[in-house]
PDB file of N, CA and C in Angstrom:
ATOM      1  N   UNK A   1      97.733  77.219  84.711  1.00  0.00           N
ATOM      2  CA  UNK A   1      97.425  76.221  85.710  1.00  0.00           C
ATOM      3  C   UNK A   1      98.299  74.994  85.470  1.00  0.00           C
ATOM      4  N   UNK A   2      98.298  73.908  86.078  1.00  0.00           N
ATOM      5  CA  UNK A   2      98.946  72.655  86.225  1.00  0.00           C
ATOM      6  C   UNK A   2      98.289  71.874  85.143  1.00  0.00           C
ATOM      7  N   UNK A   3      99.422  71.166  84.486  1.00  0.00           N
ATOM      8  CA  UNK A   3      98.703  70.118  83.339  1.00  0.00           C
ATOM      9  C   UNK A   3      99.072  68.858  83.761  1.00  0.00           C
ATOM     10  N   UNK A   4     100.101  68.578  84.530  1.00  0.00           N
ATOM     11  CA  UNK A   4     100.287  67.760  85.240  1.00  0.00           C
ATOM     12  C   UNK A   4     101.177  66.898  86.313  1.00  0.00           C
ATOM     13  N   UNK A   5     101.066  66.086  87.341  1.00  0.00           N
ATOM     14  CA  UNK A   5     101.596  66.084  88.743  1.00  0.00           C
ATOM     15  C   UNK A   5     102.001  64.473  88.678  1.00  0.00           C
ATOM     16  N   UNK A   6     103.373  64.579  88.625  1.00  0.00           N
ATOM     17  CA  UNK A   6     103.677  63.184  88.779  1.00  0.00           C
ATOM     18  C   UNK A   6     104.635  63.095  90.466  1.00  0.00           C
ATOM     19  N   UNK A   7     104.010  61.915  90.810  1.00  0.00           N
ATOM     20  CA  UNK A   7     104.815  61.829  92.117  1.00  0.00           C
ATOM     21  C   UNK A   7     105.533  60.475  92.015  1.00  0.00           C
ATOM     22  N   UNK A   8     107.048  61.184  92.430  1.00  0.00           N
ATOM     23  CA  UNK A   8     108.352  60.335  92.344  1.00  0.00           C
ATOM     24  C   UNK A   8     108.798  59.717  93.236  1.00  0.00           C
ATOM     25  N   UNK A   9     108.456  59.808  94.531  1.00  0.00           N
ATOM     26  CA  UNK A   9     108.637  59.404  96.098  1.00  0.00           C
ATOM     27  C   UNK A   9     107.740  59.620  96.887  1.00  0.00           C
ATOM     28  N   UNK A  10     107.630  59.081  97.856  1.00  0.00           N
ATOM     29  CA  UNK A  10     107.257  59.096  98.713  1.00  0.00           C
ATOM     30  C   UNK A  10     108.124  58.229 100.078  1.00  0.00           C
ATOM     31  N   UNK A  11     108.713  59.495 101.020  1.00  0.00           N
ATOM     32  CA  UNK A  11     109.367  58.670 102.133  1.00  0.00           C
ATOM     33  C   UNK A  11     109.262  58.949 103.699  1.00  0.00           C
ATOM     34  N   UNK A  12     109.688  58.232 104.248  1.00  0.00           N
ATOM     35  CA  UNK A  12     109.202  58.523 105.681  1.00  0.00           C
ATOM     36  C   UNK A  12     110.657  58.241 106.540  1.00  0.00           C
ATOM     37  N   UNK A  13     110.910  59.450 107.209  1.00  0.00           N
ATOM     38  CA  UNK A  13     111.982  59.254 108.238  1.00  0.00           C
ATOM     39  C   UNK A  13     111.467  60.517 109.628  1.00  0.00           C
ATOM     40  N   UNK A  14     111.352  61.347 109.887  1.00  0.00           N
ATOM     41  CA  UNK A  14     110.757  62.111 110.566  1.00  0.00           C
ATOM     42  C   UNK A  14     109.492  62.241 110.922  1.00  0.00           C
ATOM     43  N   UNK A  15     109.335  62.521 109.261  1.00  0.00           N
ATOM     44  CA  UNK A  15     107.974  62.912 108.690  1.00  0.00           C
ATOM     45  C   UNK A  15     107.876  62.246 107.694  1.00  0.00           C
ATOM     46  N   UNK A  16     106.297  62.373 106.601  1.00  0.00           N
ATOM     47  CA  UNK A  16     106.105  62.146 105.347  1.00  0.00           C
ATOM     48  C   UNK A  16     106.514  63.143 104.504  1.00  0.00           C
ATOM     49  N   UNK A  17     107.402  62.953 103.896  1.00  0.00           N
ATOM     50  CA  UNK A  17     107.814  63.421 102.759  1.00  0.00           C
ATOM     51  C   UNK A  17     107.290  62.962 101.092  1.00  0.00           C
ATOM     52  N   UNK A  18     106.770  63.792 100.356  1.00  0.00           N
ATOM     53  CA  UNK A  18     106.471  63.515  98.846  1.00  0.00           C
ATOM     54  C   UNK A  18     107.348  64.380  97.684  1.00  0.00           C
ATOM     55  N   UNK A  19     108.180  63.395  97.087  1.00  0.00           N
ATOM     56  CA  UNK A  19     108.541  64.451  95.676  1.00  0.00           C
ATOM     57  C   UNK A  19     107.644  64.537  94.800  1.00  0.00           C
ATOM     58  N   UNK A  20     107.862  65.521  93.996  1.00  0.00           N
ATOM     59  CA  UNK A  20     106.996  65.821  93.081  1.00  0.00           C
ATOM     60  C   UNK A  20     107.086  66.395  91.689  1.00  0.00           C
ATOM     61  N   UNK A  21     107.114  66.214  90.498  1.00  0.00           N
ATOM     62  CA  UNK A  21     107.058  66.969  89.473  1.00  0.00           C
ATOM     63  C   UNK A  21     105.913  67.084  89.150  1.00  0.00           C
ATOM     64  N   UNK A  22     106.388  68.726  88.759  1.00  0.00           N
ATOM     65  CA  UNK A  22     104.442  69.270  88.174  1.00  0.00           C
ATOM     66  C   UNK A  22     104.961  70.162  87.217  1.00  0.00           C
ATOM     67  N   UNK A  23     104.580  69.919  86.436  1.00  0.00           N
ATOM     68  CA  UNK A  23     104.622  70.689  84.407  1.00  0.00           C
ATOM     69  C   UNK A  23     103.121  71.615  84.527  1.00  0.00           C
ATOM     70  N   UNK A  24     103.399  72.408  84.139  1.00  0.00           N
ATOM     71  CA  UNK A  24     102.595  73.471  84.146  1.00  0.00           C
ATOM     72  C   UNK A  24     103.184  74.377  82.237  1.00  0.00           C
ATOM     73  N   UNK A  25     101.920  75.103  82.118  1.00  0.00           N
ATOM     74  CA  UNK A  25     101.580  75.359  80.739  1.00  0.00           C
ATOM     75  C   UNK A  25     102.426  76.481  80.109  1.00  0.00           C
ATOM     76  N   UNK A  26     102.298  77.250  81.140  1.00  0.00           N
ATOM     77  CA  UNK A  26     102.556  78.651  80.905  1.00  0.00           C
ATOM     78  C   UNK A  26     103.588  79.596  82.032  1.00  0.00           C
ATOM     79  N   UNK A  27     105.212  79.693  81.951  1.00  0.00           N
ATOM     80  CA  UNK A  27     105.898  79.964  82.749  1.00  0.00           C
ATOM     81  C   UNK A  27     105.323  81.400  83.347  1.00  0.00           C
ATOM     82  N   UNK A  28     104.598  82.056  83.250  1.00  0.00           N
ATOM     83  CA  UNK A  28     104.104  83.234  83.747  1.00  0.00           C
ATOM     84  C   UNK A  28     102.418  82.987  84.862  1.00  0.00           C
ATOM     85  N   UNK A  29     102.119  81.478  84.901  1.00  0.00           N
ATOM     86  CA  UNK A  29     101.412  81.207  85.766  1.00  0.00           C
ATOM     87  C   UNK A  29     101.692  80.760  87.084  1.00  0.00           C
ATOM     88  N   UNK A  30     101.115  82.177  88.028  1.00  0.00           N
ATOM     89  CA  UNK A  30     101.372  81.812  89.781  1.00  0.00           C
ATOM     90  C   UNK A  30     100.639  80.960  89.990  1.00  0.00           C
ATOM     91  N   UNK A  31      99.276  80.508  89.496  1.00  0.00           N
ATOM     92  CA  UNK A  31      98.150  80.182  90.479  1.00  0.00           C
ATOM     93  C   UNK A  31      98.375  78.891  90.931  1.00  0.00           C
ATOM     94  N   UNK A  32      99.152  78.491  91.462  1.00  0.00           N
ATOM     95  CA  UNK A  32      99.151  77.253  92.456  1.00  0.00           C
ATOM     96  C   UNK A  32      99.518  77.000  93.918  1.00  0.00           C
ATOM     97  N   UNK A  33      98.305  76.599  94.009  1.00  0.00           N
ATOM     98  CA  UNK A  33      98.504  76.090  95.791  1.00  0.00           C
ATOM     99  C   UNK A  33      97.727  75.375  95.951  1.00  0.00           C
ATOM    100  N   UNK A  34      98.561  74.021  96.341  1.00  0.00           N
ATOM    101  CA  UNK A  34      97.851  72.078  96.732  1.00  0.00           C
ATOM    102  C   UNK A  34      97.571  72.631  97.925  1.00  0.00           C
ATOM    103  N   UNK A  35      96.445  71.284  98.041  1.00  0.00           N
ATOM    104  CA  UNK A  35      96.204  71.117  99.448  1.00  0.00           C
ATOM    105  C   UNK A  35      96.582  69.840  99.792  1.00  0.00           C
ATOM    106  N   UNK A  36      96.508  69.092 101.005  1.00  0.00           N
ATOM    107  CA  UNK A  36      96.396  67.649 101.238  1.00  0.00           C
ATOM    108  C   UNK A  36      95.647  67.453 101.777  1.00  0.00           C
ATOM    109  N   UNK A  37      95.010  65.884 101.613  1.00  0.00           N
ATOM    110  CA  UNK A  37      93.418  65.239 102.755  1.00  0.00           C
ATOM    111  C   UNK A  37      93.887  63.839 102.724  1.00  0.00           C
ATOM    112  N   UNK A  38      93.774  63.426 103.611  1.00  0.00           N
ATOM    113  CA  UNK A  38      93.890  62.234 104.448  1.00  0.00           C
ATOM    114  C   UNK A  38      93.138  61.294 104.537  1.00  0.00           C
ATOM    115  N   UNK A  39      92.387  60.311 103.785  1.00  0.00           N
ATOM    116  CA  UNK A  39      91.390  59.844 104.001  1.00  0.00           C
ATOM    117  C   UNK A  39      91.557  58.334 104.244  1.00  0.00           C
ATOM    118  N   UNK A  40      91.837  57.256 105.295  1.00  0.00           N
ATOM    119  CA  UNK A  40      91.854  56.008 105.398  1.00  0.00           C
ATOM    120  C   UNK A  40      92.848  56.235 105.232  1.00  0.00           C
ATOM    121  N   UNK A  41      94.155  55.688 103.930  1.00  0.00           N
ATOM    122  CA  UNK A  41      95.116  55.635 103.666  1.00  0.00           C
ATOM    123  C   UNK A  41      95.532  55.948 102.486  1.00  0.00           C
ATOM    124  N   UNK A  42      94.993  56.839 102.008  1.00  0.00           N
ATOM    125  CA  UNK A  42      94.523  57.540 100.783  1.00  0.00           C
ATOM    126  C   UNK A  42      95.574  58.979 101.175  1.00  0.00           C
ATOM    127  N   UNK A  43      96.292  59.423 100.616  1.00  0.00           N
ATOM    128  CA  UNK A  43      96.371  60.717 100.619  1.00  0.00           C
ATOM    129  C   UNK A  43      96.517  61.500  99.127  1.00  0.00           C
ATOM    130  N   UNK A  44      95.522  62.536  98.917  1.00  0.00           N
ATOM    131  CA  UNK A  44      95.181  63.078  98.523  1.00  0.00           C
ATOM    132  C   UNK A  44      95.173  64.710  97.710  1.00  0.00           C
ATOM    133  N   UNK A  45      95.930  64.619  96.725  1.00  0.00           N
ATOM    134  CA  UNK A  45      95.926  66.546  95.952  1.00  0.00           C
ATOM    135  C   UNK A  45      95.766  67.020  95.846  1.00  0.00           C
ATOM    136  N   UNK A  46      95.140  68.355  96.080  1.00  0.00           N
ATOM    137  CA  UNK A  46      94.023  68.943  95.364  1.00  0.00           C
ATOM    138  C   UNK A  46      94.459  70.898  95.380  1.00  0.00           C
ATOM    139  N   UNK A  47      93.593  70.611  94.333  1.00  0.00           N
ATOM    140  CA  UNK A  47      93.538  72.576  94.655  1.00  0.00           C
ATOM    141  C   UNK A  47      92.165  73.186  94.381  1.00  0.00           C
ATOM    142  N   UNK A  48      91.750  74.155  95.259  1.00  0.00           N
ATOM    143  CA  UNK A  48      90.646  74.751  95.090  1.00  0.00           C
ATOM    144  C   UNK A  48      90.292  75.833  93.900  1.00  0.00           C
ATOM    145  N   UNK A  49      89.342  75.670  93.386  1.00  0.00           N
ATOM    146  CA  UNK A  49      88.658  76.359  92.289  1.00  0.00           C
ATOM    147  C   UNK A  49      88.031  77.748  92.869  1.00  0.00           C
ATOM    148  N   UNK A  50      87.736  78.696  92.051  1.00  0.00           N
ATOM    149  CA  UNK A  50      87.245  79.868  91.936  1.00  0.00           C
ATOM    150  C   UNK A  50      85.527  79.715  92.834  1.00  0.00           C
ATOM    151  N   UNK A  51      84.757  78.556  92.370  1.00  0.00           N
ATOM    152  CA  UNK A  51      83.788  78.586  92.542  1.00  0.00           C
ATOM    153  C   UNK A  51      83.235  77.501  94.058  1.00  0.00           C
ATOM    154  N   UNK A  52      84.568  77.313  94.960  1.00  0.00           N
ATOM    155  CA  UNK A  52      84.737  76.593  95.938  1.00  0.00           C
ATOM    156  C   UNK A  52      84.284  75.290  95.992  1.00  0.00           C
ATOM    157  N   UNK A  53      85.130  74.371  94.067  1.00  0.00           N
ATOM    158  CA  UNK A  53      84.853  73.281  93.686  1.00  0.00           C
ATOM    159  C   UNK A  53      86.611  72.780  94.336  1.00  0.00           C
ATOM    160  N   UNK A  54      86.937  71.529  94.618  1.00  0.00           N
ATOM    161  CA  UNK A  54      88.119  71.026  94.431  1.00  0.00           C
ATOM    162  C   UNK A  54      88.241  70.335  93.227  1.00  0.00           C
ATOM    163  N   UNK A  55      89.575  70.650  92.564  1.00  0.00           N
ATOM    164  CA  UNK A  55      89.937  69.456  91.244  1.00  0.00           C
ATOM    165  C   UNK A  55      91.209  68.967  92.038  1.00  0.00           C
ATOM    166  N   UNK A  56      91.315  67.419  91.803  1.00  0.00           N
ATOM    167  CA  UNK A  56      92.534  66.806  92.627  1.00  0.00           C
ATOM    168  C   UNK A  56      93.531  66.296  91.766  1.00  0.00           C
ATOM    169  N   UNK A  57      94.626  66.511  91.966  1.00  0.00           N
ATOM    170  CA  UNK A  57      95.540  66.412  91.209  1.00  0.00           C
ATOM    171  C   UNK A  57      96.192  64.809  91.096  1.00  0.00           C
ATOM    172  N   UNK A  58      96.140  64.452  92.124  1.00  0.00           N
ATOM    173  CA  UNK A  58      97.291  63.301  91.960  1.00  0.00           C
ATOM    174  C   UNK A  58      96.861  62.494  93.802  1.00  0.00           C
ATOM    175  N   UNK A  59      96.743  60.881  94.082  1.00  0.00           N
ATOM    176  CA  UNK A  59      96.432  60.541  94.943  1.00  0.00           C
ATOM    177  C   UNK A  59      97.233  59.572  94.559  1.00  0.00           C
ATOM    178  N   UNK A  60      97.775  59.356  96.430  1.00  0.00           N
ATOM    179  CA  UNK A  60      98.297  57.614  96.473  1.00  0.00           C
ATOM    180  C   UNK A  60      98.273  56.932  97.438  1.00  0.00           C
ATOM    181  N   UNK A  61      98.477  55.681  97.644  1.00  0.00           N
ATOM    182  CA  UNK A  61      98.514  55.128  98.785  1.00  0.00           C
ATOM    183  C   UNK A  61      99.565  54.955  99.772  1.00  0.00           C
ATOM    184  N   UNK A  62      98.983  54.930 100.906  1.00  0.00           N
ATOM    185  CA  UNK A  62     100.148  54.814 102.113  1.00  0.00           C
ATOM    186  C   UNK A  62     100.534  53.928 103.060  1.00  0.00           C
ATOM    187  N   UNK A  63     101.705  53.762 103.339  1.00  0.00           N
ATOM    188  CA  UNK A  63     101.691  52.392 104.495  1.00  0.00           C
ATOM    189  C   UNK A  63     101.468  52.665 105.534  1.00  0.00           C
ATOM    190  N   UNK A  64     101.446  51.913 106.798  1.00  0.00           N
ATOM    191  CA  UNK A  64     100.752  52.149 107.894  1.00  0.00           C
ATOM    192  C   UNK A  64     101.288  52.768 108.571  1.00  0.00           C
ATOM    193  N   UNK A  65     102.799  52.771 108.245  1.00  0.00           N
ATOM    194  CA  UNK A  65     103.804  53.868 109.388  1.00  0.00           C
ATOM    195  C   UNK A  65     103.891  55.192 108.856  1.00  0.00           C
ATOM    196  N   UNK A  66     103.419  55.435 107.177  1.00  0.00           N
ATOM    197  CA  UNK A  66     103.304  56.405 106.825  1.00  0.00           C
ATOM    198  C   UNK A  66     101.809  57.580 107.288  1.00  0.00           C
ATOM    199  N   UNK A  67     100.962  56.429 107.766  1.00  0.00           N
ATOM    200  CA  UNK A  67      99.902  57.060 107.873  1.00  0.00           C
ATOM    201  C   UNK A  67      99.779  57.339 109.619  1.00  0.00           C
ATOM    202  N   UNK A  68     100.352  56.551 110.111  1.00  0.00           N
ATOM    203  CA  UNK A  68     100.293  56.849 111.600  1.00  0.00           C
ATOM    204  C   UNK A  68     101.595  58.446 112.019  1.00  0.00           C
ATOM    205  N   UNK A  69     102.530  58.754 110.601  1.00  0.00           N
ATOM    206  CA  UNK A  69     103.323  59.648 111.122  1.00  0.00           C
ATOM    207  C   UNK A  69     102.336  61.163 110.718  1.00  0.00           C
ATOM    208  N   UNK A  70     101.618  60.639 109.634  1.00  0.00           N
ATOM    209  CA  UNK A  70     101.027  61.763 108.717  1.00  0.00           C
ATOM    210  C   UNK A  70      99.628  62.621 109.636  1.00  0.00           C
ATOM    211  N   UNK A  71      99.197  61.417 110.424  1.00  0.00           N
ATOM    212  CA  UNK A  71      98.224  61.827 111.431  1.00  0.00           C
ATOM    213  C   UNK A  71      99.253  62.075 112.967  1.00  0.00           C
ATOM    214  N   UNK A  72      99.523  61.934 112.928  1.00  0.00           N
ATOM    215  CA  UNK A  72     100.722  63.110 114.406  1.00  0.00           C
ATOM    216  C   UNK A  72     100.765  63.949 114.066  1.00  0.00           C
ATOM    217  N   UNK A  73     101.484  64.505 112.725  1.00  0.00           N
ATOM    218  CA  UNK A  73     102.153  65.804 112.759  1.00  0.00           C
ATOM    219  C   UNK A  73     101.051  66.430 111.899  1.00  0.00           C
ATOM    220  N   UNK A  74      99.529  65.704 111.302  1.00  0.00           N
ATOM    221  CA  UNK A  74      98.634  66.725 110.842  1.00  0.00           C
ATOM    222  C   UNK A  74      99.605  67.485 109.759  1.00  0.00           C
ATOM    223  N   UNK A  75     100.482  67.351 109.204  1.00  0.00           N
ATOM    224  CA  UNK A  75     100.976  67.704 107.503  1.00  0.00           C
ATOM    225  C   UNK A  75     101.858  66.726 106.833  1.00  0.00           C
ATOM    226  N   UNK A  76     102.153  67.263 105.681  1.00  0.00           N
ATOM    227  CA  UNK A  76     103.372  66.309 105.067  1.00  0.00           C
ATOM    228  C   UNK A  76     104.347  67.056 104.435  1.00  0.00           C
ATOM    229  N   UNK A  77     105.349  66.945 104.053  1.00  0.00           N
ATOM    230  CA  UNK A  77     106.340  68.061 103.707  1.00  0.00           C
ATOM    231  C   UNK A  77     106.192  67.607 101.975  1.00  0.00           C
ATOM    232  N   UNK A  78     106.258  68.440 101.583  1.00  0.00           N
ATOM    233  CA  UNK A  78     106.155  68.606  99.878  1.00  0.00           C
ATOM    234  C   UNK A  78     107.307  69.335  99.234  1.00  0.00           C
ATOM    235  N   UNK A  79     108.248  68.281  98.491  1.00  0.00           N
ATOM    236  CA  UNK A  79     109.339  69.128  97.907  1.00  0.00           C
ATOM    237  C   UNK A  79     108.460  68.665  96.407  1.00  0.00           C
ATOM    238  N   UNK A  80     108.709  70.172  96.064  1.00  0.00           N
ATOM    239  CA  UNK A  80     108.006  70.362  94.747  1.00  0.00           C
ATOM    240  C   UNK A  80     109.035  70.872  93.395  1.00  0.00           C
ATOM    241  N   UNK A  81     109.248  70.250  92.143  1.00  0.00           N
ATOM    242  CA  UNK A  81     110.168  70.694  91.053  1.00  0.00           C
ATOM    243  C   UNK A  81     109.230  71.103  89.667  1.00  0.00           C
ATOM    244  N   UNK A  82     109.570  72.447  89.445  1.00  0.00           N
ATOM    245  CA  UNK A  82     108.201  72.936  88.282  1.00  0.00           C
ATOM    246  C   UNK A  82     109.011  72.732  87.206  1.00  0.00           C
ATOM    247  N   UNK A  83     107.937  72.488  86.441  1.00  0.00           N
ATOM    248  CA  UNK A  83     108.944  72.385  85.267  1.00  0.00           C
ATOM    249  C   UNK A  83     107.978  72.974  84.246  1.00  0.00           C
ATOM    250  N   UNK A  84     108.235  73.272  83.075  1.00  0.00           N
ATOM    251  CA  UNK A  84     106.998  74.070  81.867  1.00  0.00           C
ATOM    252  C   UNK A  84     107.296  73.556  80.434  1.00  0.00           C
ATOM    253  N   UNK A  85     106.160  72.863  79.792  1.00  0.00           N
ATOM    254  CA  UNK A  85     106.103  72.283  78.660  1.00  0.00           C
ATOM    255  C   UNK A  85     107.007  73.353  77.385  1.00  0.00           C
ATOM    256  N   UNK A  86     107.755  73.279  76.730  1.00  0.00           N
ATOM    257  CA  UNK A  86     108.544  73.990  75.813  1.00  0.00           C
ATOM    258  C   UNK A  86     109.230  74.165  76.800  1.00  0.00           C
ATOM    259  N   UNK A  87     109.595  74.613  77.607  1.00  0.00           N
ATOM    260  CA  UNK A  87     111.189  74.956  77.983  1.00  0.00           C
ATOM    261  C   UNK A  87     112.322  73.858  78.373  1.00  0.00           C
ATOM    262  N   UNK A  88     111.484  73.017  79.302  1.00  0.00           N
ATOM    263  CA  UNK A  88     112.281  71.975  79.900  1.00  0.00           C
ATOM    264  C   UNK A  88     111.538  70.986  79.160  1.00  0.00           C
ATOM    265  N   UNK A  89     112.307  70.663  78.122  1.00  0.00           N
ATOM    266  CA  UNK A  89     112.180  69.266  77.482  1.00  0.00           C
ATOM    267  C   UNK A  89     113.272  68.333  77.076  1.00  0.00           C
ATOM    268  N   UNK A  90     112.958  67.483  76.573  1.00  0.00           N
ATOM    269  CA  UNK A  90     114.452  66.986  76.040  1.00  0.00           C
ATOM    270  C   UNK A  90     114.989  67.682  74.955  1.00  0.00           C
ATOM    271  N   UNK A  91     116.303  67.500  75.466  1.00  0.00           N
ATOM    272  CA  UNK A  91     117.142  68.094  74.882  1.00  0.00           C
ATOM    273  C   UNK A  91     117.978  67.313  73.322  1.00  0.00           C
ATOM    274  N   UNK A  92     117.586  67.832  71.947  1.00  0.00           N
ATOM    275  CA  UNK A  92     117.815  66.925  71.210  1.00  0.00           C
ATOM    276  C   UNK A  92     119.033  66.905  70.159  1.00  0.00           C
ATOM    277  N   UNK A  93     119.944  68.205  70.260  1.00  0.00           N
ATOM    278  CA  UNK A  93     120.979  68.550  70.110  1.00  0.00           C
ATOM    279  C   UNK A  93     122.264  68.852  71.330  1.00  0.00           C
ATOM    280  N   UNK A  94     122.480  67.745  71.919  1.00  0.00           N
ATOM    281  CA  UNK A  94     123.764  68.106  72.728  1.00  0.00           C
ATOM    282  C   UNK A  94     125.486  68.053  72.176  1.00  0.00           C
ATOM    283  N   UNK A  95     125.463  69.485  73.545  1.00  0.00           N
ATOM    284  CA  UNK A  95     127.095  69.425  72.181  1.00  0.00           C
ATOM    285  C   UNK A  95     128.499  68.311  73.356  1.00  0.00           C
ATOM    286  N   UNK A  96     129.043  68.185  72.557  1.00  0.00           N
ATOM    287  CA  UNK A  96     129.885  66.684  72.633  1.00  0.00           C
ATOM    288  C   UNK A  96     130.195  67.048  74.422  1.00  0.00           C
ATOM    289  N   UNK A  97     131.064  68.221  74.614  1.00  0.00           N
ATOM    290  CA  UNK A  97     132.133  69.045  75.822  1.00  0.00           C
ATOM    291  C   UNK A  97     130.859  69.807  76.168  1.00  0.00           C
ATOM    292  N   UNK A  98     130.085  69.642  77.167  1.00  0.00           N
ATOM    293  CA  UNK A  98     129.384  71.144  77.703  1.00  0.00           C
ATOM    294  C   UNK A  98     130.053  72.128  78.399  1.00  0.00           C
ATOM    295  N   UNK A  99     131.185  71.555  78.605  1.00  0.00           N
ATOM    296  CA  UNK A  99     131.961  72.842  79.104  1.00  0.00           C
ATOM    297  C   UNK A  99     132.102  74.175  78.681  1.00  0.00           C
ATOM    298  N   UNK A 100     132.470  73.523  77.624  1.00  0.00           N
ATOM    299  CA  UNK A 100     132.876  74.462  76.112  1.00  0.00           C
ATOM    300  C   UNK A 100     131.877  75.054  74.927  1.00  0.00           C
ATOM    301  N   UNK A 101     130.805  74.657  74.987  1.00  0.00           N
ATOM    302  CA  UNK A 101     129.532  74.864  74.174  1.00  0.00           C
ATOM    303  C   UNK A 101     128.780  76.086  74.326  1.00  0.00           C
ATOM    304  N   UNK A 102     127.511  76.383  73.198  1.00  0.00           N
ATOM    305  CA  UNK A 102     126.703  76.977  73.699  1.00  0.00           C
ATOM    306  C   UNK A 102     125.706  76.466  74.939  1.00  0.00           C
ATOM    307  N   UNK A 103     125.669  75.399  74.383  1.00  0.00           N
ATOM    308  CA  UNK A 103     124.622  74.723  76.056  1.00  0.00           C
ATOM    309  C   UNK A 103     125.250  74.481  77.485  1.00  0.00           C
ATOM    310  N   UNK A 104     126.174  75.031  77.791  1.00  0.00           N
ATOM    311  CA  UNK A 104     127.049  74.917  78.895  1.00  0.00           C
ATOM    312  C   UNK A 104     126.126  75.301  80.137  1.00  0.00           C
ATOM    313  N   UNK A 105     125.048  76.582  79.848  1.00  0.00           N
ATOM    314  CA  UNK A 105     124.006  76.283  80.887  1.00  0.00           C
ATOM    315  C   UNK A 105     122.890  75.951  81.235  1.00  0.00           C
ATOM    316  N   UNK A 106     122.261  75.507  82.529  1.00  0.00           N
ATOM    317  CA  UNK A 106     120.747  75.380  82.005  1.00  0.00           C
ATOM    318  C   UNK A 106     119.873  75.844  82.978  1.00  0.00           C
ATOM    319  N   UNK A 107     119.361  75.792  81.822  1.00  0.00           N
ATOM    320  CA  UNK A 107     117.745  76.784  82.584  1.00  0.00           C
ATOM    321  C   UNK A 107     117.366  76.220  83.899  1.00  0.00           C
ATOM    322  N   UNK A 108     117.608  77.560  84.442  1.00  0.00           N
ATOM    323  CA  UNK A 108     116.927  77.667  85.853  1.00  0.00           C
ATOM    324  C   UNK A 108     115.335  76.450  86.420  1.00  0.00           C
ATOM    325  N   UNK A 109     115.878  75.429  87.426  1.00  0.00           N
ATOM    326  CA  UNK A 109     114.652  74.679  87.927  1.00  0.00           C
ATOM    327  C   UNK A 109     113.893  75.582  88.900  1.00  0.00           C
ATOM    328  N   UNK A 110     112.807  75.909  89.379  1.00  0.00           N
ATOM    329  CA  UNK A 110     112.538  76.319  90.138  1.00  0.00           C
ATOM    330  C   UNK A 110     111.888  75.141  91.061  1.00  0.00           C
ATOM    331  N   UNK A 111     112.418  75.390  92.756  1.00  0.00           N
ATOM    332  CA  UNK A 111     111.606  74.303  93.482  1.00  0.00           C
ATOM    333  C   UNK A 111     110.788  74.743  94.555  1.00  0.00           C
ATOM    334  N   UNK A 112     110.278  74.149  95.013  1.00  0.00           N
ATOM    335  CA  UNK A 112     109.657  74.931  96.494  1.00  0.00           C
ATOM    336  C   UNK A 112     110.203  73.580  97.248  1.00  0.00           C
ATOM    337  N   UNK A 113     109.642  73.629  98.590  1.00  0.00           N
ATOM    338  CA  UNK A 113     109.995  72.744  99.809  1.00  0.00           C
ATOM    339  C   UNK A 113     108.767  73.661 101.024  1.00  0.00           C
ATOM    340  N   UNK A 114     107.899  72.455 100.720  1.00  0.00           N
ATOM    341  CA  UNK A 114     106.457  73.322 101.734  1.00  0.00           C
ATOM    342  C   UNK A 114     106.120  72.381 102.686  1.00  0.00           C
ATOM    343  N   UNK A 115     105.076  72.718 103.857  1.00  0.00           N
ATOM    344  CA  UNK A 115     104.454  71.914 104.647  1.00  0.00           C
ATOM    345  C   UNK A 115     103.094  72.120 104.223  1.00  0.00           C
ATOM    346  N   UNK A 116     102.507  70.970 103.599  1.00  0.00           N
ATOM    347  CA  UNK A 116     101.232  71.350 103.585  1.00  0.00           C
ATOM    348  C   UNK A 116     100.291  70.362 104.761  1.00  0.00           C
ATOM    349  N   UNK A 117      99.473  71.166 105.296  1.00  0.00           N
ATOM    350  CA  UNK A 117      98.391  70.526 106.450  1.00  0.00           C
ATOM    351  C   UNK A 117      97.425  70.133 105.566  1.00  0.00           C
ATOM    352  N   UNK A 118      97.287  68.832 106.779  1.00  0.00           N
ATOM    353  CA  UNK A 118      96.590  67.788 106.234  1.00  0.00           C
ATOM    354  C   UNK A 118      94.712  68.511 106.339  1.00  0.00           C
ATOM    355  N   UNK A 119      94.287  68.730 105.690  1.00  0.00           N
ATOM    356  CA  UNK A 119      92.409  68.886 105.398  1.00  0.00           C
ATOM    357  C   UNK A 119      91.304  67.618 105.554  1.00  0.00           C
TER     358      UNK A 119
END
């Protein structure tokens, strides 16, 4: 599961757009899928539990043009960057030339780019 959701942006030109980093535990875990909720000017994280509890991940506030675009189009676009505790960390041996090194590559980011509707 997710250990944790930091949000890096938030912008508005079309639509609402949110970046996102989310570190997660275990590179062999699918189980994720946010939701969004809308509340006043609140928007809101969450993902649903087994036992049809929500745990919410991460909430922030919005400006007024953000919230008047977010209620038109009823979603927000979510570019999402995973990242997993031990793999992607800092890096504490770099070699001088990465050209030329063993570290010349790096581990695969995985991202998504979703619409999630607003709840």
């Amino acid at each position: 599961m997710v250990s944790s959701i930091d949000i890096k942006k938030v912008s508005t030109r079309d639509k609402v757009v949110i970046d996102l980093d989310v570190w997660m535990d275990d590179p062999d875990d699918y189980d994720f899928s946010p939701r969004a909720s809308l509340e006043d000017n609140m928007l809101s994280l969450f993902v649903e539990l087994d036992d049809n509890e929500q745990e919410y991940l991460a909430s922030f506030e919005l400006d007024d043009e953000a919230v008047q675009m977010a209620e038109r189009d009823r979603y927000v676009e979510a570019r999402i960057k995973f990242s997993v505790h031990g793999m992607h960390g800092t890096l504490t041996h770099k070699t001088p030339q990465p050209r030329t090194g063993p570290n010349a590559k790096k581990l695969a980011e995985p991202r998504w780019k979703i619409n999630l509707p607003l709840i």
